[in-house]
Protein backbone atom coordinates (compact mmCIF):
# COMPACT_ATOMS: atom_id res chain seq x y z
CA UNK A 1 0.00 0.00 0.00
CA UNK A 2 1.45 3.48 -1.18
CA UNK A 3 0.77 6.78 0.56
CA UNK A 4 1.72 9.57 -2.16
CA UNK A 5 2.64 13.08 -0.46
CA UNK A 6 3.28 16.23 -2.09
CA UNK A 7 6.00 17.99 -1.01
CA UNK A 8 7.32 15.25 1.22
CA UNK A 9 10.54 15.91 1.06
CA UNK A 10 10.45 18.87 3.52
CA UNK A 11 10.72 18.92 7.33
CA UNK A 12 7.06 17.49 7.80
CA UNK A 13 7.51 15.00 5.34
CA UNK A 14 10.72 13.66 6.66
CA UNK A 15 8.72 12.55 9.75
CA UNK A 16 5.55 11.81 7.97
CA UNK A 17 7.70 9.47 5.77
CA UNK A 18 9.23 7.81 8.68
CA UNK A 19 6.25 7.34 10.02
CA UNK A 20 4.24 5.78 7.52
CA UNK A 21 7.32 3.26 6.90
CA UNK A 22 7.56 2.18 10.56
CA UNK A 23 3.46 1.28 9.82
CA UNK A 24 4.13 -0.88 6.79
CA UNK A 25 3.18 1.89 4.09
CA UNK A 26 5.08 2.69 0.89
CA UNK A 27 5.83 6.67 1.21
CA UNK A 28 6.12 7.66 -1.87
CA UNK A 29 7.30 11.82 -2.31
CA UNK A 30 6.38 13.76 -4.90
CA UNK A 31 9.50 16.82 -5.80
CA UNK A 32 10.94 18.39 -8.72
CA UNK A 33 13.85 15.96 -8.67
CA UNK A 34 13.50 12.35 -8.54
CA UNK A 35 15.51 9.82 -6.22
CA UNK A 36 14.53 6.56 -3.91
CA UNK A 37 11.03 7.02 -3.32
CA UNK A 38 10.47 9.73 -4.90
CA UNK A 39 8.95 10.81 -7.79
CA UNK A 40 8.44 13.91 -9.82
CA UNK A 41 5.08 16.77 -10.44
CA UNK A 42 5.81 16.09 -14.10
CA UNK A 43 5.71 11.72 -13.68
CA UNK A 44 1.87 12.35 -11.72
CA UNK A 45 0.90 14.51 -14.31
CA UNK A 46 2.35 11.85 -16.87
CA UNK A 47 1.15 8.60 -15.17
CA UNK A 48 -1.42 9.24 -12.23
CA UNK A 49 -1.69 7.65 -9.07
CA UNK A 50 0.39 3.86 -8.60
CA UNK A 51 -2.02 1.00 -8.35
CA UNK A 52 -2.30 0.41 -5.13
CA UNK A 53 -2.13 3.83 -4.01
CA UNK A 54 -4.23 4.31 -0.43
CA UNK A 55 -3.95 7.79 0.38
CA UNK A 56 -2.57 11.16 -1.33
CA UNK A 57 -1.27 13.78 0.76
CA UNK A 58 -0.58 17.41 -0.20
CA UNK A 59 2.14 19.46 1.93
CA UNK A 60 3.77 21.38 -0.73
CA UNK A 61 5.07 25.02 0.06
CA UNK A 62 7.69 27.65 -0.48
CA UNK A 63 8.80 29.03 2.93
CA UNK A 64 6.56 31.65 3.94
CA UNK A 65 9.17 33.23 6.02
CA UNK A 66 12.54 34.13 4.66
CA UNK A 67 15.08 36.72 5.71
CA UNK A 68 15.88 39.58 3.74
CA UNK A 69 13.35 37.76 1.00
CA UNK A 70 10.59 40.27 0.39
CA UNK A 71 7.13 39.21 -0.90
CA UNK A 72 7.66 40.52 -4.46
CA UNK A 73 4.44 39.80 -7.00
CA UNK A 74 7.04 36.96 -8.48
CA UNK A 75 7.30 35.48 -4.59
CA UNK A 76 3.97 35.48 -4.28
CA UNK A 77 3.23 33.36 -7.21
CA UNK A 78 6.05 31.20 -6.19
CA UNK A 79 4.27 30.49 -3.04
CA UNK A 80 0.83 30.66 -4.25
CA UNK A 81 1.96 28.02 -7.06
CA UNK A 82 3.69 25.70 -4.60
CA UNK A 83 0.46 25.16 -2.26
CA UNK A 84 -2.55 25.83 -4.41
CA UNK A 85 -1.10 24.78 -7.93
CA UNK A 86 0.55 21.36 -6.67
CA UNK A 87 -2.57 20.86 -4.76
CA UNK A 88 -4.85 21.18 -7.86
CA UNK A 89 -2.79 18.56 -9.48
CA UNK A 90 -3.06 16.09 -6.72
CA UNK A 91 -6.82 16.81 -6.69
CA UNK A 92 -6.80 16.10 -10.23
CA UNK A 93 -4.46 13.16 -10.19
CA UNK A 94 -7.01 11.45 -7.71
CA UNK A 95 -10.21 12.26 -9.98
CA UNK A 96 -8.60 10.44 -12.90
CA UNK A 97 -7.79 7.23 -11.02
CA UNK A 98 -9.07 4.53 -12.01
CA UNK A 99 -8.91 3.39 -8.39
CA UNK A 100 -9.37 6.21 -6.16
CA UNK A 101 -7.52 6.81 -2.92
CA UNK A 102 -9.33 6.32 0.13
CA UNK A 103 -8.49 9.32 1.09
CA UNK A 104 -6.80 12.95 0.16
CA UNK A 105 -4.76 14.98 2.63
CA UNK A 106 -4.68 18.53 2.15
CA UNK A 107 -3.15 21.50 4.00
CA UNK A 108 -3.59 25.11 4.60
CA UNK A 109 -2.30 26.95 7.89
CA UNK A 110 -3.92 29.03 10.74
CA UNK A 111 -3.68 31.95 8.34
CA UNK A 112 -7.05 31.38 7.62
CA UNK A 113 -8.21 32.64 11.08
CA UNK A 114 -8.24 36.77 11.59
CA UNK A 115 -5.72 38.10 14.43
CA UNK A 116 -7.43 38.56 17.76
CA UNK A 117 -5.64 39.37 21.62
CA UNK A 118 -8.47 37.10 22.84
CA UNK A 119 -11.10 35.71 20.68
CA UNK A 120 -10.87 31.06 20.60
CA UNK A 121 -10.82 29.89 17.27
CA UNK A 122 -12.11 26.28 16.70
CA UNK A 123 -12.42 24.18 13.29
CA UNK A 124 -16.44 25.45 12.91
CA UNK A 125 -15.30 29.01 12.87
CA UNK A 126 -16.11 30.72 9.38
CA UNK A 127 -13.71 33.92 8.34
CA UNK A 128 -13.83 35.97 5.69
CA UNK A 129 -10.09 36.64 4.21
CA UNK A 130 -8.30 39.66 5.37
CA UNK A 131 -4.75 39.64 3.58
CA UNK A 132 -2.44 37.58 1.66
CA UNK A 133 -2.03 34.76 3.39
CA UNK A 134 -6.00 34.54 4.63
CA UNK A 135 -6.68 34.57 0.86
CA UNK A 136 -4.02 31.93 0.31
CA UNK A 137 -5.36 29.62 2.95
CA UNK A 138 -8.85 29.96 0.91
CA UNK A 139 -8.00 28.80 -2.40
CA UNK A 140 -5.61 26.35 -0.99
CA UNK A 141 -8.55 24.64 0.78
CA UNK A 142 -10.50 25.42 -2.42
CA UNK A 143 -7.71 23.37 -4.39
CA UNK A 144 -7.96 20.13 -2.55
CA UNK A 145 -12.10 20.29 -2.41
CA UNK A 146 -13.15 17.18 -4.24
CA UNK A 147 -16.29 16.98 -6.77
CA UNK A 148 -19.18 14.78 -5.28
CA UNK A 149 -18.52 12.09 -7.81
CA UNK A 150 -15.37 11.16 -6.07
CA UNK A 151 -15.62 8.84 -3.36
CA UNK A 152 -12.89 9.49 -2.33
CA UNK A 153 -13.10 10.98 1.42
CA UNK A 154 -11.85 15.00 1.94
CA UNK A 155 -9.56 16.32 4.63
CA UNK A 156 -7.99 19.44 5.38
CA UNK A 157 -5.58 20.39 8.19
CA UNK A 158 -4.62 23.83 9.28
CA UNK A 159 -1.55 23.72 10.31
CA UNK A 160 0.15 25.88 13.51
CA UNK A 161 3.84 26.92 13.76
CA UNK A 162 5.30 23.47 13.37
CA UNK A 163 7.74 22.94 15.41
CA UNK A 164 10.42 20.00 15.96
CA UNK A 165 14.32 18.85 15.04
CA UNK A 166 15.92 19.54 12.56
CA UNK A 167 13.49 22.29 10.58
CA UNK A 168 10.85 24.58 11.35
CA UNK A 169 10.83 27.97 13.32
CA UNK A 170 13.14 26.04 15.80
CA UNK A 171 16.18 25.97 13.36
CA UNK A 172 15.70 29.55 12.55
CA UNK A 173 16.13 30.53 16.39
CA UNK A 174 18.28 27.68 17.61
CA UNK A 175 21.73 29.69 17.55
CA UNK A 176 21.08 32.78 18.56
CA UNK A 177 18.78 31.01 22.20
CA UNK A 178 22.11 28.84 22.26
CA UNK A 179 23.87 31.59 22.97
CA UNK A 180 21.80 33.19 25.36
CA UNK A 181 20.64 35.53 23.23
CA UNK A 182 16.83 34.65 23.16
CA UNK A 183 13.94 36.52 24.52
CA UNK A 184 10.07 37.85 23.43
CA UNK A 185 9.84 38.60 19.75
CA UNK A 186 7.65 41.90 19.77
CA UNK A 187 5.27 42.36 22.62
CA UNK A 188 5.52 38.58 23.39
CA UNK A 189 1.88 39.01 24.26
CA UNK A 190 0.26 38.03 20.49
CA UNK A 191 -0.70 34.02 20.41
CA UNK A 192 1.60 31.69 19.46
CA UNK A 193 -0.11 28.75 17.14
CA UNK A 194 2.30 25.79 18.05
CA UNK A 195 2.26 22.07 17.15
CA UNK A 196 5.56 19.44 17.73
CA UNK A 197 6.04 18.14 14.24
CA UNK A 198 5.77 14.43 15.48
CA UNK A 199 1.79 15.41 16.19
CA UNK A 200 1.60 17.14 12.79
CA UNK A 201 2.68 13.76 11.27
CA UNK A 202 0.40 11.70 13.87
CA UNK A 203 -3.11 13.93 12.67
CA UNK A 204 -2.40 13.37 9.21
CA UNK A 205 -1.90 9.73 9.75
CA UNK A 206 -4.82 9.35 11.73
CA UNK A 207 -7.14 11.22 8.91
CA UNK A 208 -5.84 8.48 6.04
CA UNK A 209 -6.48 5.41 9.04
CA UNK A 210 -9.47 6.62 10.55
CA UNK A 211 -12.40 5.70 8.27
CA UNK A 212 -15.25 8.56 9.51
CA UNK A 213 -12.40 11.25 9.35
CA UNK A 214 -13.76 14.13 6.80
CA UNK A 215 -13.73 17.72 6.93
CA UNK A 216 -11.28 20.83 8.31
CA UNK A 217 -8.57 19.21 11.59
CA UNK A 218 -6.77 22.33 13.36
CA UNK A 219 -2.99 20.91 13.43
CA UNK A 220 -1.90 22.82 16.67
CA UNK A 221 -1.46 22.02 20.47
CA UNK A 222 -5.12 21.78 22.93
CA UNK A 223 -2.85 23.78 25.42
CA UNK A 224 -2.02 27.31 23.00
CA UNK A 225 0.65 29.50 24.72
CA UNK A 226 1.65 32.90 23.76
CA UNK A 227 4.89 34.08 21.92
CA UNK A 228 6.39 34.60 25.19
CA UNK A 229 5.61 31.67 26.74
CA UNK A 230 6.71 29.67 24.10
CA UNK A 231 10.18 31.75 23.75
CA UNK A 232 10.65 31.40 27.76
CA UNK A 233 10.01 27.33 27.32
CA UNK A 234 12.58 27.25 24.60
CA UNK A 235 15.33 29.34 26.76
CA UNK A 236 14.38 27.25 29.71
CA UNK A 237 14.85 23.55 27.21
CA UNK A 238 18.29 25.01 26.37
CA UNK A 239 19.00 25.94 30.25
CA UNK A 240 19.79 29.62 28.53
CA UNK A 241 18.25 33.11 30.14
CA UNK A 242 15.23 34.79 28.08
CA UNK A 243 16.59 38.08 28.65
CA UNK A 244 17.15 39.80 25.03
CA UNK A 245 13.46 40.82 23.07
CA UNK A 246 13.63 41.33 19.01
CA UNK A 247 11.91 44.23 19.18
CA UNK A 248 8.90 44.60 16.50
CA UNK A 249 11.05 46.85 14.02
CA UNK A 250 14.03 44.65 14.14
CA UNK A 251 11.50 42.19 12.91
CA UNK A 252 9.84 44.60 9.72
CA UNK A 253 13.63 45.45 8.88
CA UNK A 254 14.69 41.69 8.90
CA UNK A 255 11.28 40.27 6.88
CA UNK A 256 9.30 42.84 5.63
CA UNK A 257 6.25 44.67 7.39
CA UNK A 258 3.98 42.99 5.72
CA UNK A 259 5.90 39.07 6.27
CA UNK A 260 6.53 39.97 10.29
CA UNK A 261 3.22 40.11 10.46
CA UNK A 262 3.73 35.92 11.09
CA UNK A 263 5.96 36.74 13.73
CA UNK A 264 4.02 39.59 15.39
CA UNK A 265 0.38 38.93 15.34
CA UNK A 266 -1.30 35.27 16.51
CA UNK A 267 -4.06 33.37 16.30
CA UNK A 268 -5.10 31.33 19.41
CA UNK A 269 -6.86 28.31 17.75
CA UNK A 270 -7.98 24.91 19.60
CA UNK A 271 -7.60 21.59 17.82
CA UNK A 272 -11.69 20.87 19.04
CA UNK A 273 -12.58 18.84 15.70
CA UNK A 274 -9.01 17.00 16.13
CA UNK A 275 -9.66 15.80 19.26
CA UNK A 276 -13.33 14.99 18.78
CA UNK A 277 -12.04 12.67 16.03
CA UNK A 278 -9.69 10.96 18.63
CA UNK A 279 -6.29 11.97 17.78
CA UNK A 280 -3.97 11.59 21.36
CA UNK A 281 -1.50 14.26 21.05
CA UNK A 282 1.99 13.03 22.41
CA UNK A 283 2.75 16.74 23.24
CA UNK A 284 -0.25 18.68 24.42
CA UNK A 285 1.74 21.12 26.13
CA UNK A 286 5.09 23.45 25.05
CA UNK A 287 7.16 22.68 28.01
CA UNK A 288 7.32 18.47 26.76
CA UNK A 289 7.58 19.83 23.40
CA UNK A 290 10.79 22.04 23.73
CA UNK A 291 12.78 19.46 25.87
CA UNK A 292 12.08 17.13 23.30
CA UNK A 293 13.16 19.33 20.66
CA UNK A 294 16.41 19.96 22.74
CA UNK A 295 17.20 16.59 23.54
């Protein structure tokens, strides 16, 4: 039994992939280079779906976040191609099988829900899109909505701040907490979206095994911190002071006003859906999470 994933060569994949082996699946990535396990856009554009293909699985996606990399109309389309474009031709991929997955994996992020100091978001929350990324989250769900025709069942997780070793926001503030150099980005106050990447990898697994699983998951933590909290657990993981804020202008000069945004505004959204389903999260709360990511 295959499992093919879009983009699963990237940090989430790595784990996904690892996995999905350890349960007896074939993980099969697809990239723009081909290698062991692996295949390329153009060969599922070519050939379809393998045989005995189970589940399809789109996590495709240009780095949101990149210093000194501006979001130029030509960035946008790079990252508006990478999600929504690759997701379309998964979608399409599984329409044209001539046996269709059980099941088709899609992803969007917390983007989708507005800003707020204190409003709870929850997977039956409805928001209208405010700004680039909102609007991105929108037609990226849009992208992996199947016709009716398909029987092939729908999911959709919104993925948190994905945190874990070796990738995610963790690498890009490793050296500088190391060093004792860490503290509150911004006010600190603004939510803080978080998920370890080892639950990311359990929720989608548990959507392809779990038969009545349909609909919108919330990837991120039941216990959501905010910035601060989550910057003082890190400090405290790496037995380093939090003494030394990036201040919010710091943060505009280094990515953009418009990309800090990421860093300086929050979402606090509850995984209610995801746990109503019966996913067990193996690290509800940040504290676990950063000494695992440490150790």
């Amino acid at each position: 039994m295959s499992i093919i994933v879009g983009g699963g060569t990237g940090f989430i994949g790595r784990y996904f992939a690892k996995l999905g082996t350890n349960k007896g699946y074939k993980v099969i990535s697809v990239s723009r280079k081909a290698g062991p396990n692996c295949i390329t856009w153009a060969d599922v554009s070519r050939n379809g779906l393998p045989e005995d293909c189970v589940a399809v699985v789109s996590m495709s996606g240009e780095p949101i976040l990149q210093p000194f990399k501006r979001w130029t109309a030509d960035m946008k389309a790079k990252v508006i191609e990478s999600r929504v474009g690759k997701t379309q031709l998964l979608n399409k991929a599984v329409c044209q099988a001539s046996k269709p997955p059980k099941v088709f994996v899609g992803f969007s992020g917390v983007s989708y829900y507005k800003p707020d100091a204190s409003k709870e978001y929850t997977e039956d929350d409805v928001v209208t899109p405010y700004d680039f990324l909102s609007e991105l989250t929108k037609d990226w769900e849009l992208a992996a909505k199947l016709p009716s025709t398909v029987p092939t069942r729908s999911v959709v997780v919104r993925t948190g701040v994905v945190i874990g070793k070796g990738g995610g926001v963790v690498e890009n503030v490793r050296l500088p907490f190391s060093l004792g150099l860490g503290g509150p980005i911004g006010s600190g106050n603004q939510w803080f979206p978080w998920i370890h990447v080892d639950d990311m990898a359990g929720i989608v697994m548990h959507a392809i095994e779990t038969d009545t699983v349909t609909g919108v998951l919330n990837g991120t933590a039941p216990n959501p911190v905010r910035s601060s909290e989550f910057t003082k657990a890190f400090a405290s993981a790496l037995c380093r002071p939090h003494l030394f804020p990036l201040p919010e202008f710091v943060a505009k000069t280094v990515f953009g006003s418009e990309e800090a945004i990421v860093l300086l505004d929050g979402q606090k959204v509850l995984p209610k859906r995801t746990q109503e389903v019966g996913y067990n999260f193996k690290f509800p709360d940040v504290n676990s999470a950063c000494k695992e990511v440490v150790s």
